[in-house]
Protein backbone atom coordinates (compact mmCIF):
# COMPACT_ATOMS: atom_id res chain seq x y z
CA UNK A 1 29.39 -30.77 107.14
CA UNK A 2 30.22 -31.22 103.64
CA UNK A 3 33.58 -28.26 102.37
CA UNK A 4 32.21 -26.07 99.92
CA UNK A 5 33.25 -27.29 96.19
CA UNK A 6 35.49 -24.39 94.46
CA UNK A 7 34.10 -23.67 90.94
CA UNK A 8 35.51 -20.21 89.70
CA UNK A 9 36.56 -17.02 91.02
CA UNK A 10 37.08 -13.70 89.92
CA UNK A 11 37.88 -9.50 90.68
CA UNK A 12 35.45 -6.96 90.10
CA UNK A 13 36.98 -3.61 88.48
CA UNK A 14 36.96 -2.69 92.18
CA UNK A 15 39.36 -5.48 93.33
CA UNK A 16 36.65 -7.17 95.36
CA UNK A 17 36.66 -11.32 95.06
CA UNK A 18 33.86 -12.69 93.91
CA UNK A 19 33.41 -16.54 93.79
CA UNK A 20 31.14 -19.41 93.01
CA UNK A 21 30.99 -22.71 94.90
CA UNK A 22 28.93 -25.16 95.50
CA UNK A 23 27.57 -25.97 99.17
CA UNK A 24 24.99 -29.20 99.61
CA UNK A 25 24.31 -29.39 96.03
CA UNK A 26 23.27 -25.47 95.89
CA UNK A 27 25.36 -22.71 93.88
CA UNK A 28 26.42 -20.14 96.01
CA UNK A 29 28.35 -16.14 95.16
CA UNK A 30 29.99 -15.01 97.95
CA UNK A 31 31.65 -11.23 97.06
CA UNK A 32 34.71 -10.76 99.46
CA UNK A 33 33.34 -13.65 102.09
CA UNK A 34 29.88 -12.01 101.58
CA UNK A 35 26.84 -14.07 100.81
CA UNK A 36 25.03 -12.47 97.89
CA UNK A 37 23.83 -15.01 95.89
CA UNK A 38 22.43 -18.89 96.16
CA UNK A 39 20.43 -21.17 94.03
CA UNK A 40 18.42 -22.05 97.28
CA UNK A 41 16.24 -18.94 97.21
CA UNK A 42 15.83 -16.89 94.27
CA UNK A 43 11.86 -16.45 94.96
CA UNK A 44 12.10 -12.59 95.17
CA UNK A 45 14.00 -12.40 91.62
CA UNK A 46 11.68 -13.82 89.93
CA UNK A 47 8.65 -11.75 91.24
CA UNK A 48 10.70 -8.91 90.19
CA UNK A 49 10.10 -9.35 86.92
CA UNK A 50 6.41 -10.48 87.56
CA UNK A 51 5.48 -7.14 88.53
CA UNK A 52 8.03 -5.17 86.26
CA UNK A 53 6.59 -6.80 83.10
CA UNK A 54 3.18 -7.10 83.95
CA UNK A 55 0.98 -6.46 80.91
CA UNK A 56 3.76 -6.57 78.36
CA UNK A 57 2.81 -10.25 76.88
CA UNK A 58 1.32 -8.67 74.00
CA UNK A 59 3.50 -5.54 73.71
CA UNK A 60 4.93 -6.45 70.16
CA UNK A 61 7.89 -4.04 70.92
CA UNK A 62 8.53 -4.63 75.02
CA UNK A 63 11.90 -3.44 76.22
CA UNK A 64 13.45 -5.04 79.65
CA UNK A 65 16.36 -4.48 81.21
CA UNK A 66 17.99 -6.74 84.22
CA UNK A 67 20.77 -4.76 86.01
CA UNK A 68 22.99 -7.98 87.23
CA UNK A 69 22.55 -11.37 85.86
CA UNK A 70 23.58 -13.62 89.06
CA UNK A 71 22.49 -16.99 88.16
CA UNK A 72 19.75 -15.73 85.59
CA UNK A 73 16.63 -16.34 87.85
CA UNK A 74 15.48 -12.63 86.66
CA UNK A 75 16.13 -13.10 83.13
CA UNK A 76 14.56 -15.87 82.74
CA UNK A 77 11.41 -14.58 84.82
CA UNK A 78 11.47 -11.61 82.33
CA UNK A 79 11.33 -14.10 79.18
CA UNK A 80 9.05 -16.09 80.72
CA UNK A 81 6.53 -12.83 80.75
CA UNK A 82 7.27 -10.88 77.78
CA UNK A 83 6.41 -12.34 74.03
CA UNK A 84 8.27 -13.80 71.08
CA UNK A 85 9.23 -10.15 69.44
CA UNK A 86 10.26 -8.63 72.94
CA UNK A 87 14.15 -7.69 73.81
CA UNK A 88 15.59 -8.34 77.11
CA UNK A 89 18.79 -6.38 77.65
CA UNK A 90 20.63 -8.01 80.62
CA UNK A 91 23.26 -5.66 81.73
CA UNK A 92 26.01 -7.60 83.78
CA UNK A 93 29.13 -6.36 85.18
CA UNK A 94 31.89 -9.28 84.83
CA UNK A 95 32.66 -11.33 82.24
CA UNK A 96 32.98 -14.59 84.72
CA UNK A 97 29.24 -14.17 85.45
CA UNK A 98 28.38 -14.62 82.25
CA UNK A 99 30.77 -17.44 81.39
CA UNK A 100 29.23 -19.06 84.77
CA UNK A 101 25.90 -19.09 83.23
CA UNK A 102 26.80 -19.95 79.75
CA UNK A 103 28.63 -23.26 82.46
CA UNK A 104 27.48 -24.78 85.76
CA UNK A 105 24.75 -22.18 86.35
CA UNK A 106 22.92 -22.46 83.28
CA UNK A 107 20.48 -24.94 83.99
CA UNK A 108 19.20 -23.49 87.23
CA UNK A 109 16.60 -21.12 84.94
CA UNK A 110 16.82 -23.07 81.54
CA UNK A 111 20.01 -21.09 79.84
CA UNK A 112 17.97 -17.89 79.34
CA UNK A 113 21.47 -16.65 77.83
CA UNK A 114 20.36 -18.81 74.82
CA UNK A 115 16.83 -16.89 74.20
CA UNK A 116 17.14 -15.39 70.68
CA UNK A 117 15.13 -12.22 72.74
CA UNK A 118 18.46 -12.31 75.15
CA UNK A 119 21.01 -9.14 74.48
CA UNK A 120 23.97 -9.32 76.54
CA UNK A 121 25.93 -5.93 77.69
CA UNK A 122 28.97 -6.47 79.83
CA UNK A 123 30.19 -3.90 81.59
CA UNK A 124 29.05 -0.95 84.60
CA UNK A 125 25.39 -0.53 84.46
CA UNK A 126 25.53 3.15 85.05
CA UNK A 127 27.62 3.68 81.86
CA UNK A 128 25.44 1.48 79.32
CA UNK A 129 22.42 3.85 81.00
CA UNK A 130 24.19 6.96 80.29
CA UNK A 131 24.71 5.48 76.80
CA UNK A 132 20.88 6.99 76.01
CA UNK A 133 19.99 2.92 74.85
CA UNK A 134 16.23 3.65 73.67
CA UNK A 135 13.50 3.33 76.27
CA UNK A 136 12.24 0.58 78.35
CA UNK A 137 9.10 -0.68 79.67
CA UNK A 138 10.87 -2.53 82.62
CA UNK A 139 13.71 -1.97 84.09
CA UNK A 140 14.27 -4.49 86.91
CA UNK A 141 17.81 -3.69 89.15
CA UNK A 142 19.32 -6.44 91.12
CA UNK A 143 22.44 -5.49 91.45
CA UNK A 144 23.87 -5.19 94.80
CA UNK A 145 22.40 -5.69 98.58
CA UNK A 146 19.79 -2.71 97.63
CA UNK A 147 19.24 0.72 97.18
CA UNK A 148 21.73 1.91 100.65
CA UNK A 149 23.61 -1.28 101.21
CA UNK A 150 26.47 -1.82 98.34
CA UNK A 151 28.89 -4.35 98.62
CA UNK A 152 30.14 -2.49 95.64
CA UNK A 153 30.18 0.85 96.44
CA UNK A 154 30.12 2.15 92.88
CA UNK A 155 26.59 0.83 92.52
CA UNK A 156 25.07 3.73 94.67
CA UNK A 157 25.54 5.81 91.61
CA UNK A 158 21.75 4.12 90.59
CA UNK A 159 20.48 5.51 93.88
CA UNK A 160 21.15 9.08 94.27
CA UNK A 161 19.74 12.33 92.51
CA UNK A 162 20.98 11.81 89.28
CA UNK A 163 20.88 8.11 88.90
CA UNK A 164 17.19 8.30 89.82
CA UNK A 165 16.49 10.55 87.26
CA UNK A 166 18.21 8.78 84.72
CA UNK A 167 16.65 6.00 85.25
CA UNK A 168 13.03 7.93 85.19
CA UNK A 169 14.38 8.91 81.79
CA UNK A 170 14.45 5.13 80.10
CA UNK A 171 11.66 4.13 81.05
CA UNK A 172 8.46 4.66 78.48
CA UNK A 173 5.46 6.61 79.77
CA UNK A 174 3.82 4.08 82.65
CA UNK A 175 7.38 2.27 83.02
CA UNK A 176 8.26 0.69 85.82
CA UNK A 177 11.21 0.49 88.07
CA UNK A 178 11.89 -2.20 90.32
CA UNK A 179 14.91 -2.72 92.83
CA UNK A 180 15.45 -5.33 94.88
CA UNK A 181 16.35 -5.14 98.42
CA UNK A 182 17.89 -7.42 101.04
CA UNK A 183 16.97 -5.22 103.78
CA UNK A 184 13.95 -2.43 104.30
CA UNK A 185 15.17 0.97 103.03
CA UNK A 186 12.05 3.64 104.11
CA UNK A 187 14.27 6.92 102.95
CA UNK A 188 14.17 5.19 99.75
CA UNK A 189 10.85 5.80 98.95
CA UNK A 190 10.79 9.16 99.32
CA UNK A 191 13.87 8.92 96.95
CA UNK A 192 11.63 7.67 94.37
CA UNK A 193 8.64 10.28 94.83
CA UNK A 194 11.82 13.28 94.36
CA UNK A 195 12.62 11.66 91.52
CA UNK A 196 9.05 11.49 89.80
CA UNK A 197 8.02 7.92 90.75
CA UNK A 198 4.65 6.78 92.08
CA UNK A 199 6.45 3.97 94.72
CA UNK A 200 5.06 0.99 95.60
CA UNK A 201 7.03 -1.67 98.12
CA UNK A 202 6.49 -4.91 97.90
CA UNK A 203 7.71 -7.40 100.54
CA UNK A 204 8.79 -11.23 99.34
CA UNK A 205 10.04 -14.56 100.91
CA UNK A 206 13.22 -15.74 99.26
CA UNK A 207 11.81 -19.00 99.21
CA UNK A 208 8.12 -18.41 98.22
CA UNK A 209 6.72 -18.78 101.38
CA UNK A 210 9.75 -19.22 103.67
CA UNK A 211 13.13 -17.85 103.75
CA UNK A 212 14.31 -14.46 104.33
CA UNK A 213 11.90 -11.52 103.90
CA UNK A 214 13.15 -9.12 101.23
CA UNK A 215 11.97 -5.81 99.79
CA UNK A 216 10.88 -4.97 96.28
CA UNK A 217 10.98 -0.89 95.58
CA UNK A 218 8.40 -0.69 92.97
CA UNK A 219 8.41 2.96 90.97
CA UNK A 220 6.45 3.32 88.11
CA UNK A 221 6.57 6.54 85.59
CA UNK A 222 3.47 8.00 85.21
CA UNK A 223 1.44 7.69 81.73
CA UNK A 224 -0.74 5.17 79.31
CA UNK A 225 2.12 3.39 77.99
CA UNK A 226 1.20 -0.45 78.58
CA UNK A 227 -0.41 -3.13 76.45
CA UNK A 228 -0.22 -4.21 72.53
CA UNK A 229 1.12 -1.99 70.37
């Protein structure tokens, strides 16, 4: 077999090493040896923001957010389903992710970083939330292995009381929330119901049809809300 091909590699705030290679022609993010990324299977993103933005084509004033760029599969789902006046906010923690996707990863989804409907906020997700931005429609969080598995243990700030509630607070009346989930989390919807949600889980092949199964935690705020405006 092939050695993986070094392209970059950086430290979270956190110290953790996060790199990019490339591994029989596929982009791959491994976060201290962990896989958490790969250009192979990125099936599950993209439905993210299939269901988050359902409806919001016509929506003259839609507001998404993406929590975590990775190799802008989400992103460029969210542009792909939102019209010409909509903003997309893609919060993303490290420069070098960016830079990666502005480089070698921009093709994979079409360089969604170059949408004129594309705003870019680097830096923690938690603290751009408690920055009161105005309200979204969508908010669509793939930011870590899911809602109890962090490779970056900071990231559980999303996921507990008062991160749940914030995040109840940005979204518009009939919002939704979705998080995506490497593994099945079942506390985690009743998480969501604490916090005001109506859940929904949704289960998705990485690959379409093949691939790992993973878990999309679907909350949406009650309230009309959807639709043009």
């Amino acid at each position: 077999m092939k050695a993986p091909e070094f392209i970059d590699e950086a430290r979270t705030p956190a110290g953790e090493l996060i790199r990019l290679t490339r591994e029989s022609g596929v982009l791959v993010v491994h976060v201290d040896g962990v896989l958490l990324m790969s250009s192979g299977a990125h099936h599950s993103e993209e439905l993210m923001a299939t269901i988050g933005c359902k409806g919001l084509r016509e929506r003259k004033d839609a507001r998404v957010l993406v929590g975590g760029l990775g190799l802008g599969y989400t992103l460029r789902a969210a542009l792909d389903e939102v019209g010409p006046a909509a903003t997309v906010v893609v919060s993303e923690l490290l420069d070098a992710v960016v830079t990666w996707n502005r480089g070698p990863v921009g093709p994979l989804a079409g360089h969604p970083l170059d949408d004129a409907r594309t705003v870019i906020e680097v830096g923690d997700l938690v603290a751009y939330m408690r920055s009161r931005p105005a309200p979204f429609d969508a908010l669509l969080f793939d930011v870590d292995c899911g809602p109890d598995s962090f490779t970056s243990k900071g990231n559980g700030r999303l996921y507990d009381k008062q991160g749940l509630a914030l995040l109840h607070q940005s979204l518009r009346p009939g919002g939704v929330l979705v998080v995506w989930s490497a593994y099945e989390c079942p506390p985690f919807v009743q998480d969501l119901k604490r916090a005001g949600f109506a859940p929904e889980v949704v289960t998705a092949r990485a690959r379409g049809r093949k691939g790992p199964r993973h878990t999309l935690y679907v909350g949406r705020r009650q309230g009309a809300g959807r639709g043009p405006r």
